[in-house]
C-alpha atoms as a PDB file:
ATOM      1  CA  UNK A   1      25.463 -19.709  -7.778  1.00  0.00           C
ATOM      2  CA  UNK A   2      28.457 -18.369  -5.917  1.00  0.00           C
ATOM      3  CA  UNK A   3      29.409 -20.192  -3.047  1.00  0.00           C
ATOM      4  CA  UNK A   4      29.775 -17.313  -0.395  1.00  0.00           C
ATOM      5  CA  UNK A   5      25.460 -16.664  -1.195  1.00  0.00           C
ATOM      6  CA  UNK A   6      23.995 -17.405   2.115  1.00  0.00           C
ATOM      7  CA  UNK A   7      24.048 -21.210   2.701  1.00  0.00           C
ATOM      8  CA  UNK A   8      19.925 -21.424   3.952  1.00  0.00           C
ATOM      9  CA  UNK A   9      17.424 -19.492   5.149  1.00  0.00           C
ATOM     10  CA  UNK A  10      18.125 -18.924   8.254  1.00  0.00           C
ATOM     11  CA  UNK A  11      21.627 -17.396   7.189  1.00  0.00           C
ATOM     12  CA  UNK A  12      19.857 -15.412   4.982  1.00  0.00           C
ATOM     13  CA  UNK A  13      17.150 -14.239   7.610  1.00  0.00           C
ATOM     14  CA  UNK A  14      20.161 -13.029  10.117  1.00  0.00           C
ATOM     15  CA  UNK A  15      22.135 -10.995   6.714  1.00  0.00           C
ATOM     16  CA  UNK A  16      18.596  -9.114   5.773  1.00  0.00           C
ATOM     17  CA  UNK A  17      18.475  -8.745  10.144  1.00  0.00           C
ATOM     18  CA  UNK A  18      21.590  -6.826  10.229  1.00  0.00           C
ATOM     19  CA  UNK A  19      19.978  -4.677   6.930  1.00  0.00           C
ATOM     20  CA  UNK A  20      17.647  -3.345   9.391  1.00  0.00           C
ATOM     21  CA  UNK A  21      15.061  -5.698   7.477  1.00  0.00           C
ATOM     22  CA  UNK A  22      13.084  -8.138   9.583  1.00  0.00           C
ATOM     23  CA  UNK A  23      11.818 -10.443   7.244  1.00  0.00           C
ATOM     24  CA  UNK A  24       9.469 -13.359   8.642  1.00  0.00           C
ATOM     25  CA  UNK A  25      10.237 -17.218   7.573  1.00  0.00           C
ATOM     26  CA  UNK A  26       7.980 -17.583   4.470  1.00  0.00           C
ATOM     27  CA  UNK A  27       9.503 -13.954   3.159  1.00  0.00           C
ATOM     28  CA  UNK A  28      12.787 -15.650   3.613  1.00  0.00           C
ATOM     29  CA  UNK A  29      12.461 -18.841   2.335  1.00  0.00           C
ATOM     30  CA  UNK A  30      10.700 -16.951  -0.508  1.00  0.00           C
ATOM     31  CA  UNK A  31      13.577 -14.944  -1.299  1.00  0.00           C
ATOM     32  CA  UNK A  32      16.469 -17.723  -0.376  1.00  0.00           C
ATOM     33  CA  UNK A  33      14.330 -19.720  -3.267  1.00  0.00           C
ATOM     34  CA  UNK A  34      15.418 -16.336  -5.354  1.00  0.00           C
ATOM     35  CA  UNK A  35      18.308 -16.237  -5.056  1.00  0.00           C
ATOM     36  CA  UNK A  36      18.859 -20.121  -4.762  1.00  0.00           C
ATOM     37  CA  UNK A  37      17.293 -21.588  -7.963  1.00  0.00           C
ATOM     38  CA  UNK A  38      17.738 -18.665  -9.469  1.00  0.00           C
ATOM     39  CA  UNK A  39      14.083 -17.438 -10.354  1.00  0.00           C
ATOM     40  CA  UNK A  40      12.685 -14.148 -10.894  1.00  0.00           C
ATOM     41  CA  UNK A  41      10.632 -13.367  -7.830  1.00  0.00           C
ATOM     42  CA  UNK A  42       7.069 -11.004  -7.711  1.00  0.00           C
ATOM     43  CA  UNK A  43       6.128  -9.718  -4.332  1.00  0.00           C
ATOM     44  CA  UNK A  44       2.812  -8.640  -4.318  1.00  0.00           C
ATOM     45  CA  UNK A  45       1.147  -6.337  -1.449  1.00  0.00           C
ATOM     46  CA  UNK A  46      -0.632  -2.948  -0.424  1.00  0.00           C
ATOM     47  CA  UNK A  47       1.623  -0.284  -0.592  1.00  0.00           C
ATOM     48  CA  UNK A  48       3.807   0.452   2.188  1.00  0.00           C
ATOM     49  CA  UNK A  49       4.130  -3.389   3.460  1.00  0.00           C
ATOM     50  CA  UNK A  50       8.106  -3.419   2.688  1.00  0.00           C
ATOM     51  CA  UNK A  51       8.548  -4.911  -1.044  1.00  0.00           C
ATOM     52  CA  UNK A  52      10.601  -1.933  -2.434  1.00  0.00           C
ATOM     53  CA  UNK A  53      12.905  -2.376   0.898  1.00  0.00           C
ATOM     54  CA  UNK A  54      12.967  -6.273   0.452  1.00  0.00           C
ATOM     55  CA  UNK A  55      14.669  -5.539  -2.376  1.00  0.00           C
ATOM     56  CA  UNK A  56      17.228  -3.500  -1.010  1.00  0.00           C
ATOM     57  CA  UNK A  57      17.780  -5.054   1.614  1.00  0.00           C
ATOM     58  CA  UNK A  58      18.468  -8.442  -0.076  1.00  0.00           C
ATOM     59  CA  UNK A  59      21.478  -6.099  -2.436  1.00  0.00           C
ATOM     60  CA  UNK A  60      22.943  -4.805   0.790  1.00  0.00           C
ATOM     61  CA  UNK A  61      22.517  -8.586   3.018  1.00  0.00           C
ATOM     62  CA  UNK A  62      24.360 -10.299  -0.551  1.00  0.00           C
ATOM     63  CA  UNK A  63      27.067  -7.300  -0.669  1.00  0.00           C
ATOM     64  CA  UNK A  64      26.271  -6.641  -4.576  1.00  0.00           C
ATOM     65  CA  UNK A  65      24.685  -4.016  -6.641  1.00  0.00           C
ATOM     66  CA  UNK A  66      20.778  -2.680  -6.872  1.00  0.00           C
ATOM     67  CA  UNK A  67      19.902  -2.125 -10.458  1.00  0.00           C
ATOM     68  CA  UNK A  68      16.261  -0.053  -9.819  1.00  0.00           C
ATOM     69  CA  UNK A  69      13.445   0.279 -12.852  1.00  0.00           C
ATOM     70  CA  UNK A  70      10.955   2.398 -11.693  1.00  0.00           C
ATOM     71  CA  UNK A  71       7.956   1.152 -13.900  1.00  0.00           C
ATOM     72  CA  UNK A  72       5.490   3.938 -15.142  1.00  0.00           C
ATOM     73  CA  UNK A  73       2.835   4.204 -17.608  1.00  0.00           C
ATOM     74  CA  UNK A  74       4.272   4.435 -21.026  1.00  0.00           C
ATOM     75  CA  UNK A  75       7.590   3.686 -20.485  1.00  0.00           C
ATOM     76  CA  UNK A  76       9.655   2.536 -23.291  1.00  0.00           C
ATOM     77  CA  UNK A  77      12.374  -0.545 -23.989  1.00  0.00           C
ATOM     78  CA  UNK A  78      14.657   2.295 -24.432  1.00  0.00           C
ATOM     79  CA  UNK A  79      14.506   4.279 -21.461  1.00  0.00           C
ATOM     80  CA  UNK A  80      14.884   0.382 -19.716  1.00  0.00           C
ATOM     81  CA  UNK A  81      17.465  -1.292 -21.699  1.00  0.00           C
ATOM     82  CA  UNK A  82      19.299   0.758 -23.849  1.00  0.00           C
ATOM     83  CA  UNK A  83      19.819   3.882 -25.589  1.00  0.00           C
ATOM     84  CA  UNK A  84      22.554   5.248 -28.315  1.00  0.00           C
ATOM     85  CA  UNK A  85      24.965   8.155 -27.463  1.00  0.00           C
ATOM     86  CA  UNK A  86      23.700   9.948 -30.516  1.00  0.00           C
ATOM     87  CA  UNK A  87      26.212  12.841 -29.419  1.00  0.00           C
ATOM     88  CA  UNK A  88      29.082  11.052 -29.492  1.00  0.00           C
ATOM     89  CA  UNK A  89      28.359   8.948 -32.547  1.00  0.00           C
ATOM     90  CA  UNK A  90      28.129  12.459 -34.246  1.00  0.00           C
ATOM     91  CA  UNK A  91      30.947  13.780 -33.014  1.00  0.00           C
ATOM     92  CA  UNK A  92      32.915  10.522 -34.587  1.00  0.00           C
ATOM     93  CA  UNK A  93      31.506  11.298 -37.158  1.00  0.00           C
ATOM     94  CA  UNK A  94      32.662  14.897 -37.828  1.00  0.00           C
ATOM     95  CA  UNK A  95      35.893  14.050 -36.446  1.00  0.00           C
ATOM     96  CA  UNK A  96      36.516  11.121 -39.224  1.00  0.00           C
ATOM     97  CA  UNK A  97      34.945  13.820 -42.109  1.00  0.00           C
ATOM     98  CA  UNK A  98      37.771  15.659 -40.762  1.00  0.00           C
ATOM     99  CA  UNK A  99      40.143  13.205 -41.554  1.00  0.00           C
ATOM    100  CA  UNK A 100      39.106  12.272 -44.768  1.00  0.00           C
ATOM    101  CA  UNK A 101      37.509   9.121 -43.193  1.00  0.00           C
ATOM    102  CA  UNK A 102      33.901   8.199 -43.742  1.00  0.00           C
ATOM    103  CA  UNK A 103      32.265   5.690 -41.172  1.00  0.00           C
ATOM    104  CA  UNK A 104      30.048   2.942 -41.985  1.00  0.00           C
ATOM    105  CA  UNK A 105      26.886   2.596 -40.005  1.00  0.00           C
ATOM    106  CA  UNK A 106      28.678  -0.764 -38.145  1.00  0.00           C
ATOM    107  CA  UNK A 107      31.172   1.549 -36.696  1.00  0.00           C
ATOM    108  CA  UNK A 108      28.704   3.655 -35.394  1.00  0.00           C
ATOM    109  CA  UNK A 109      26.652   0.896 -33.764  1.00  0.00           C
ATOM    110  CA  UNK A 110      29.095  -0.834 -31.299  1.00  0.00           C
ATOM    111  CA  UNK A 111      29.109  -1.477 -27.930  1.00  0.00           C
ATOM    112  CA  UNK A 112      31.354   2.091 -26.863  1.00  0.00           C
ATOM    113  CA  UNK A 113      28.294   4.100 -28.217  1.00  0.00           C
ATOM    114  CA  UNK A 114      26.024   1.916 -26.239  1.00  0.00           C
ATOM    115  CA  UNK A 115      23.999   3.930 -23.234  1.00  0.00           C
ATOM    116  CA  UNK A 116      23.406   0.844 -20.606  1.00  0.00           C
ATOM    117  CA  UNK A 117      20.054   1.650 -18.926  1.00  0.00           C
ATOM    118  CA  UNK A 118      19.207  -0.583 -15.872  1.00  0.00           C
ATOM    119  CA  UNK A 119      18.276  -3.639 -17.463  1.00  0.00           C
ATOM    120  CA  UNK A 120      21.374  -3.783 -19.392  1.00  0.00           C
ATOM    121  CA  UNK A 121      23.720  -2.857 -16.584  1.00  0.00           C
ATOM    122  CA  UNK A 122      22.446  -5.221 -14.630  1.00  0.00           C
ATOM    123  CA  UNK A 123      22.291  -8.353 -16.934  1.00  0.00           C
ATOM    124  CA  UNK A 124      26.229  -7.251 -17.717  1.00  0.00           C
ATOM    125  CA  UNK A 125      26.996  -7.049 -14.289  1.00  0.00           C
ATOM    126  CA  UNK A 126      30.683  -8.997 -13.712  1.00  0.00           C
ATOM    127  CA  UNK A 127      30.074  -9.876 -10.720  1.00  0.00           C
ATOM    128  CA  UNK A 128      31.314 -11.642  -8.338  1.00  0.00           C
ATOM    129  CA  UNK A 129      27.567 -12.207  -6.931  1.00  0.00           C
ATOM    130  CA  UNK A 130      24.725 -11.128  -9.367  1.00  0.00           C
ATOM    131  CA  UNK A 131      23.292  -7.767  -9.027  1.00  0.00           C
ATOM    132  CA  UNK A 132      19.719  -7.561  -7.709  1.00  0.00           C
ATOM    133  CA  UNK A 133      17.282  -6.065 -10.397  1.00  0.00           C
ATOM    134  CA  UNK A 134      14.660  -4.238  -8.514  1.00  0.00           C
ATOM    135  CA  UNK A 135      11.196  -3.658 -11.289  1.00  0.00           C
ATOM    136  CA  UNK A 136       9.719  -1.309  -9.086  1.00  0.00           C
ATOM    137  CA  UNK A 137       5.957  -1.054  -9.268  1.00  0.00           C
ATOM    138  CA  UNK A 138       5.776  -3.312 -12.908  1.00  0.00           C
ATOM    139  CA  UNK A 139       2.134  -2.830 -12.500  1.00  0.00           C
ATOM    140  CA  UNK A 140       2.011   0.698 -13.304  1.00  0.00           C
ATOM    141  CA  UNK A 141       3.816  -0.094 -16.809  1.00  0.00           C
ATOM    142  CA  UNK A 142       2.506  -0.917 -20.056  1.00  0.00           C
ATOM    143  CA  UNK A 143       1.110  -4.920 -21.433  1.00  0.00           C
ATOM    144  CA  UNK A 144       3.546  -4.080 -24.108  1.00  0.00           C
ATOM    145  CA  UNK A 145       6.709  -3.549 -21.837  1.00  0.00           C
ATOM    146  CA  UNK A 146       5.241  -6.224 -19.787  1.00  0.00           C
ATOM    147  CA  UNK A 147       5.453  -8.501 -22.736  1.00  0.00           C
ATOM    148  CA  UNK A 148       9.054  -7.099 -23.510  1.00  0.00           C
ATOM    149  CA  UNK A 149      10.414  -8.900 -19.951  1.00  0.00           C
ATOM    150  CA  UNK A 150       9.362 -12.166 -20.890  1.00  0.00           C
ATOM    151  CA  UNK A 151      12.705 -12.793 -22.887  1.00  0.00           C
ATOM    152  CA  UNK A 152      14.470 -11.414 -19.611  1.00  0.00           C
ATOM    153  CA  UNK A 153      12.636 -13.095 -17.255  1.00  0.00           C
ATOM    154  CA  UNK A 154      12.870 -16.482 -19.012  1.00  0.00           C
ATOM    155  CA  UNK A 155      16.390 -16.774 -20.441  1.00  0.00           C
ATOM    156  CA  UNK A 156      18.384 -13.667 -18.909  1.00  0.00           C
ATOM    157  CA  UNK A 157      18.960 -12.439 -22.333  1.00  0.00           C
ATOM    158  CA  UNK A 158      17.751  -9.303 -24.288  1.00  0.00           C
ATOM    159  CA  UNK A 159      17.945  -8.551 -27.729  1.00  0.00           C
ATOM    160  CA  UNK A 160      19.637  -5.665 -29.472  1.00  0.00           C
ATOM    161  CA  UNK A 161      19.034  -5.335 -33.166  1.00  0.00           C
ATOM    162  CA  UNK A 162      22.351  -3.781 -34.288  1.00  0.00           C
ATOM    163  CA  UNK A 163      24.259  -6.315 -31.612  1.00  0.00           C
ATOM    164  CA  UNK A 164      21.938  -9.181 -31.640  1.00  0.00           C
ATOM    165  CA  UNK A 165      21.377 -11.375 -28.345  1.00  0.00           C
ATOM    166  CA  UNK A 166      23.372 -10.218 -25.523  1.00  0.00           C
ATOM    167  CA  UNK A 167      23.118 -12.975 -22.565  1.00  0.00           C
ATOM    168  CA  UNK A 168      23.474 -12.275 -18.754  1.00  0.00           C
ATOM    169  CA  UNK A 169      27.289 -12.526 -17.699  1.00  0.00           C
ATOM    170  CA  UNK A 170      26.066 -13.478 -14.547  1.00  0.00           C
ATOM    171  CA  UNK A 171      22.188 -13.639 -14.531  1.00  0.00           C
ATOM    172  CA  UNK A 172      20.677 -10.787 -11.791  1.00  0.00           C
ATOM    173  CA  UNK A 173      18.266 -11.706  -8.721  1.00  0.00           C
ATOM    174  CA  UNK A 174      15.394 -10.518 -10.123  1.00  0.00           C
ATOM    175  CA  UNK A 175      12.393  -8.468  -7.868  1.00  0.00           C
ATOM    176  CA  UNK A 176       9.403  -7.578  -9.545  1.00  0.00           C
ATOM    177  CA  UNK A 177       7.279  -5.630  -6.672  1.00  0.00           C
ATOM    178  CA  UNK A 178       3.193  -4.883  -7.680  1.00  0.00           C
ATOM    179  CA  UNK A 179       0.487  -3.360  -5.602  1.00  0.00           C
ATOM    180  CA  UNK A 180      -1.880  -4.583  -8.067  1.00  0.00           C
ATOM    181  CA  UNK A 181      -3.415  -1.476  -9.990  1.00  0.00           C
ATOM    182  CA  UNK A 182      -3.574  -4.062 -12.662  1.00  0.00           C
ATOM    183  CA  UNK A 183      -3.596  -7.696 -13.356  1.00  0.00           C
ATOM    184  CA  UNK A 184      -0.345  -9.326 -14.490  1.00  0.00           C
ATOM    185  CA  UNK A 185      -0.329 -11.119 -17.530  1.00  0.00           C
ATOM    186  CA  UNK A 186      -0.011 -15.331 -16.298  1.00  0.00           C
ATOM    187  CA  UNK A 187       2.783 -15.270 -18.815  1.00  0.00           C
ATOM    188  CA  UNK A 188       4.867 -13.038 -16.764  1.00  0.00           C
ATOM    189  CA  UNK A 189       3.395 -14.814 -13.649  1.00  0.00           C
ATOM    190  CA  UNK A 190       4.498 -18.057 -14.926  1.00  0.00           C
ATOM    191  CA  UNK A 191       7.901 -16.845 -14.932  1.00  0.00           C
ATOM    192  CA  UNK A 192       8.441 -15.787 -11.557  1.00  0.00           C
ATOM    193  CA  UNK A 193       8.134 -16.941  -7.773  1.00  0.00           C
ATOM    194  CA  UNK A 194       5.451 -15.582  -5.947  1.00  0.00           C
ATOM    195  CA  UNK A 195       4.833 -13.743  -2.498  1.00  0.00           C
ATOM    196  CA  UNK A 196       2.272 -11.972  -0.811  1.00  0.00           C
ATOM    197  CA  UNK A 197       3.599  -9.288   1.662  1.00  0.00           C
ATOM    198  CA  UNK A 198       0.589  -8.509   3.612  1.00  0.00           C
ATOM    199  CA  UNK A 199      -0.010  -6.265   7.094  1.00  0.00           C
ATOM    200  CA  UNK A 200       2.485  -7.216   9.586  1.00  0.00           C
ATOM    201  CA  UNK A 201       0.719  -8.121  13.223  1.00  0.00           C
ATOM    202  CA  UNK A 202       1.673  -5.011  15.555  1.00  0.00           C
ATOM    203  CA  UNK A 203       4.461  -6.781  17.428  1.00  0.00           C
ATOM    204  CA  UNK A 204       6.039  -6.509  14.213  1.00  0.00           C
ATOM    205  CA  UNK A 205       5.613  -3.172  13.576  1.00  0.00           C
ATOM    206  CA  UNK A 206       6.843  -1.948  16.909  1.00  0.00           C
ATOM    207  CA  UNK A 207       9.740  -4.557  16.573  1.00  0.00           C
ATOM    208  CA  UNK A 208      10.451  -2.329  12.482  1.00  0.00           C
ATOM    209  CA  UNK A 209       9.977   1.016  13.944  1.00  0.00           C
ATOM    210  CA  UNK A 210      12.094   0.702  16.653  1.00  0.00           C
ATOM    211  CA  UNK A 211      14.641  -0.270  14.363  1.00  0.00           C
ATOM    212  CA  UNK A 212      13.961   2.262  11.632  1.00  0.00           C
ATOM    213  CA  UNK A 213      13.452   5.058  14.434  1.00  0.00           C
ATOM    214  CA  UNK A 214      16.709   5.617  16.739  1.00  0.00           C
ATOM    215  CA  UNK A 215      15.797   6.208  20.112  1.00  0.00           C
ATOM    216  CA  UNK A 216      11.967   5.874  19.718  1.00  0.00           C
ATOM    217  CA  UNK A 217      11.451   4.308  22.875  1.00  0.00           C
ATOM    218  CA  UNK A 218       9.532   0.719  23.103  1.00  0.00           C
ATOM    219  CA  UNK A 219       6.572   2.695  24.976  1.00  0.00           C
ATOM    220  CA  UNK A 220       5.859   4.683  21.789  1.00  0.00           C
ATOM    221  CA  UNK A 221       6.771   2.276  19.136  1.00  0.00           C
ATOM    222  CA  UNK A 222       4.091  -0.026  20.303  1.00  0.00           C
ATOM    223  CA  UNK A 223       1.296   2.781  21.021  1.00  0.00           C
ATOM    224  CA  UNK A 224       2.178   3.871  17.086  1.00  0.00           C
ATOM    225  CA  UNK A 225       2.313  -0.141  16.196  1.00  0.00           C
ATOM    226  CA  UNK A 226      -1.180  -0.113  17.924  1.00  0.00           C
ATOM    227  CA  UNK A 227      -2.727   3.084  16.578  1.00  0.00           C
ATOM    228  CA  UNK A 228      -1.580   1.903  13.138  1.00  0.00           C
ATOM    229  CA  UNK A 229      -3.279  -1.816  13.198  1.00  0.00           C
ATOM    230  CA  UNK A 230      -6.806   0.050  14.973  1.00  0.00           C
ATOM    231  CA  UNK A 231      -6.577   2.515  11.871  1.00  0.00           C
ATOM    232  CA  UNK A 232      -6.376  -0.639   9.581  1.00  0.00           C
ATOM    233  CA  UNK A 233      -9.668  -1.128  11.102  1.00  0.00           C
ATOM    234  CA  UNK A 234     -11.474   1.603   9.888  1.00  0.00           C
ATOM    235  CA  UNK A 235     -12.758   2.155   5.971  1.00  0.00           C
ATOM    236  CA  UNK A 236      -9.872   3.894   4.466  1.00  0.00           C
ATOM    237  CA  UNK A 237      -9.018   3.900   0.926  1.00  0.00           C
ATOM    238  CA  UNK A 238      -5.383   4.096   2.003  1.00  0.00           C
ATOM    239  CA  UNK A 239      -5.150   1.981   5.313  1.00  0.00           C
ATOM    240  CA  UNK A 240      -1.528   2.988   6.247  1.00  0.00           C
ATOM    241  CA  UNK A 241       1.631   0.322   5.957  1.00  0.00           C
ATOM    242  CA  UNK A 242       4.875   0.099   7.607  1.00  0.00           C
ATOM    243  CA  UNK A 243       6.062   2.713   5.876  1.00  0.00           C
ATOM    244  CA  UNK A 244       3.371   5.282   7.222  1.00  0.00           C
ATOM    245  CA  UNK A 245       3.976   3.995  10.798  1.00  0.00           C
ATOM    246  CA  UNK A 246       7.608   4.450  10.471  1.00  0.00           C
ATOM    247  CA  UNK A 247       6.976   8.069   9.525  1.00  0.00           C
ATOM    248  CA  UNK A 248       4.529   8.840  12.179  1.00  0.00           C
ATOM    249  CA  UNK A 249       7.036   7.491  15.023  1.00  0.00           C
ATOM    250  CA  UNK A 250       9.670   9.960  13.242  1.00  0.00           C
ATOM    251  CA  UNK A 251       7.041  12.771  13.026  1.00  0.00           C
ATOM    252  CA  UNK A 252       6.133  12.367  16.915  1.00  0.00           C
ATOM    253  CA  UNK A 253      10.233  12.067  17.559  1.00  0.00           C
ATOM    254  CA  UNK A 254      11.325  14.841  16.033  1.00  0.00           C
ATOM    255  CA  UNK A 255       8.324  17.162  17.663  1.00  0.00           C
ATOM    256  CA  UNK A 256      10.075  15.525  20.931  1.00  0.00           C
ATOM    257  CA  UNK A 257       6.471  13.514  21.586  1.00  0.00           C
ATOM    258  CA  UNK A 258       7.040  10.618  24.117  1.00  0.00           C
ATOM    259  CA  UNK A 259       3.482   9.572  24.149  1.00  0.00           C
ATOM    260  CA  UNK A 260       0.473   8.909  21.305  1.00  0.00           C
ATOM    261  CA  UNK A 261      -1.928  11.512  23.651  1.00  0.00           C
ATOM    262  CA  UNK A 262      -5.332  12.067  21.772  1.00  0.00           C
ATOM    263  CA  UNK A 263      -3.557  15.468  21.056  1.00  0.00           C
ATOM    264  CA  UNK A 264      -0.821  14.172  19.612  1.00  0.00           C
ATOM    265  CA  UNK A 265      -2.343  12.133  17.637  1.00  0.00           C
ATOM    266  CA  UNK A 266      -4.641  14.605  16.180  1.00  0.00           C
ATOM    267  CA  UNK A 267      -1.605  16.907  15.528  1.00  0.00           C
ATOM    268  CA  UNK A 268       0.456  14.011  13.372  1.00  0.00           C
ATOM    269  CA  UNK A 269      -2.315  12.623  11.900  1.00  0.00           C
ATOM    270  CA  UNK A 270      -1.514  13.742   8.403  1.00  0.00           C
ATOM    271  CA  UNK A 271       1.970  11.748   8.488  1.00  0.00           C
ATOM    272  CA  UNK A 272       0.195   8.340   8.589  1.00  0.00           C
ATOM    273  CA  UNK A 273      -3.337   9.343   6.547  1.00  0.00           C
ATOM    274  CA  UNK A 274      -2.621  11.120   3.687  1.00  0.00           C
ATOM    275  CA  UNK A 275      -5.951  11.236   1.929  1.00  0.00           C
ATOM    276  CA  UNK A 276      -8.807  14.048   3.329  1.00  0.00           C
ATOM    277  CA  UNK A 277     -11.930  11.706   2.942  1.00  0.00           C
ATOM    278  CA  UNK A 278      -9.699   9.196   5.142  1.00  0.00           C
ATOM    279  CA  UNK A 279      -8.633  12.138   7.857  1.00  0.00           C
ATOM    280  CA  UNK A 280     -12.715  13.223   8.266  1.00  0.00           C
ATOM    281  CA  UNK A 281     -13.241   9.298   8.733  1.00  0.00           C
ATOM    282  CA  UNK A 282     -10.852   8.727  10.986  1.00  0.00           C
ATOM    283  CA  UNK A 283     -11.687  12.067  12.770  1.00  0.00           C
ATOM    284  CA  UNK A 284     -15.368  10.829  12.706  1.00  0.00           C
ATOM    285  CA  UNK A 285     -14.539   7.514  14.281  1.00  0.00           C
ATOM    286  CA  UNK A 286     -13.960   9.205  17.681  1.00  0.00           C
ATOM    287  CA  UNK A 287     -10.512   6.921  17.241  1.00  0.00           C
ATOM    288  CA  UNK A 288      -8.643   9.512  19.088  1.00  0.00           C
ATOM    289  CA  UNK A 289     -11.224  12.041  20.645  1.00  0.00           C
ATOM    290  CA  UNK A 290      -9.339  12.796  24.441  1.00  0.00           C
END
């Protein structure tokens, strides 16, 4: 790995600080390892806990590239790797009819009339650090694309029939983040570090929302940090993460709220619950009756 990659955790912790992204020491040392050994790294967590921005923040704290898959049900090796420009290869075509040329089908297969989709671009990323490759949600995909990464994960390389093998210039950081809709396969698990990104204590959420919310005040940072871990405490289907307290702290900001009254609670509520049967629980709680 390059040499100007932070030296240890600790330098790594204080790059991903200035991101805006507090990340606690096993986080760090989880993602250090990452980008370290290199190994493919799956952070794991309820939604909303910060893997997505993990991610980004590690491409903005190395100063290189984020190459994002959003994973989906049903999508296809094409739509992630690679794709032909069937357009141009057509027009080459007319244009060498017009000249009296004819084309053979290796002329049309070559690497100009190659459509780089994230995997590619980021496994032919120059450099000079590796770009990070963000697999966004690789739950939500397919067993079959699943089993597709394996090749990736293992040996940076992918395989292109017309082309054959094309190997990582400089092999990517790779981030798979899940929330667990469905078991990985061990074989992909195998391949990769592992972390857990669970609730943050409140301190910590106060400490990310005042950071995420200019001029939110430490008073009503905590009182949302607070509100946020007593909701967490209720039977929700969706207990709200980081992400849902940084949006209520925005909500209540830009309403010019510099309190979490009963009232204002009950007027934001919807910001940080976003499901009804977990808005007539939380109203039935008595959580914020005045």
């Amino acid at each position: 790995m390059s040499g100007d990659l932070p030296a240890d955790i600790g330098a790594l912790t204080a790059a991903l600080d200035r991101t805006g992204y507090l990340a606690d020491e096993p986080l760090a040392t989880a993602l250090f390892l990452a980008t370290g050994m290199p190994a493919p790294i799956l952070l794991e967590g309820e939604p909303g806990v910060g893997k997505t921005e993990a991610a980004k923040a590690l491409a903005v704290a190395l100063d290189t590239p984020l190459v994002r898959l959003q994973c989906y049900e049903g999508l296809t090796v094409s739509e992630a790797l690679y794709e032909w420009n069937y357009p141009r290869q057509l027009l080459a075509i007319r244009l060498a009819e017009a000249s009296g040329e004819t084309l053979a089908s290796a002329d049309l297969f070559t690497p100009e009339f190659l459509l780089r989709r994230p995997l590619l671009t980021a496994l032919e990323h120059p450099g000079p650090r590796p770009a990070v490759l963000l697999l966004d949600e690789v739950d939500r995909a397919d067993d079959e694309f699943e089993a597709f990464l394996l090749e990736l994960l293992a040996e940076a390389t992918v395989t292109i029939p017309e082309l054959g093998t094309r190997r990582a210039v400089l092999p990517p950081i790779v981030v798979l983040t899940s929330n667990r809709t469905r078991d990985l396969h061990d074989a992909l698990k195998r391949r990769c570090l592992y972390h857990w990104i669970g609730y943050p204590p409140a301190s910590r959420v106060a400490a990310i929302v005042r950071r995420r919310v200019p001029g939110i005040g430490d008073p009503l940072a905590d009182q949302v940090a607070a509100a946020v871990h007593k909701l967490r405490g209720l039977e929700l289907y969706k207990p709200p993460g980081v992400a849902e307290a940084v949006d209520w702290a925005t909500a209540l900001r830009v309403l010019g709220l510099s309190a979490l009254t009963p009232a204002a609670a009950t007027q934001t509520l919807s910001t940080v619950v976003k499901y009804d049967e977990d808005l007539a629980t939380v109203r039935g709680s008595g959580l914020f009756d005045g």
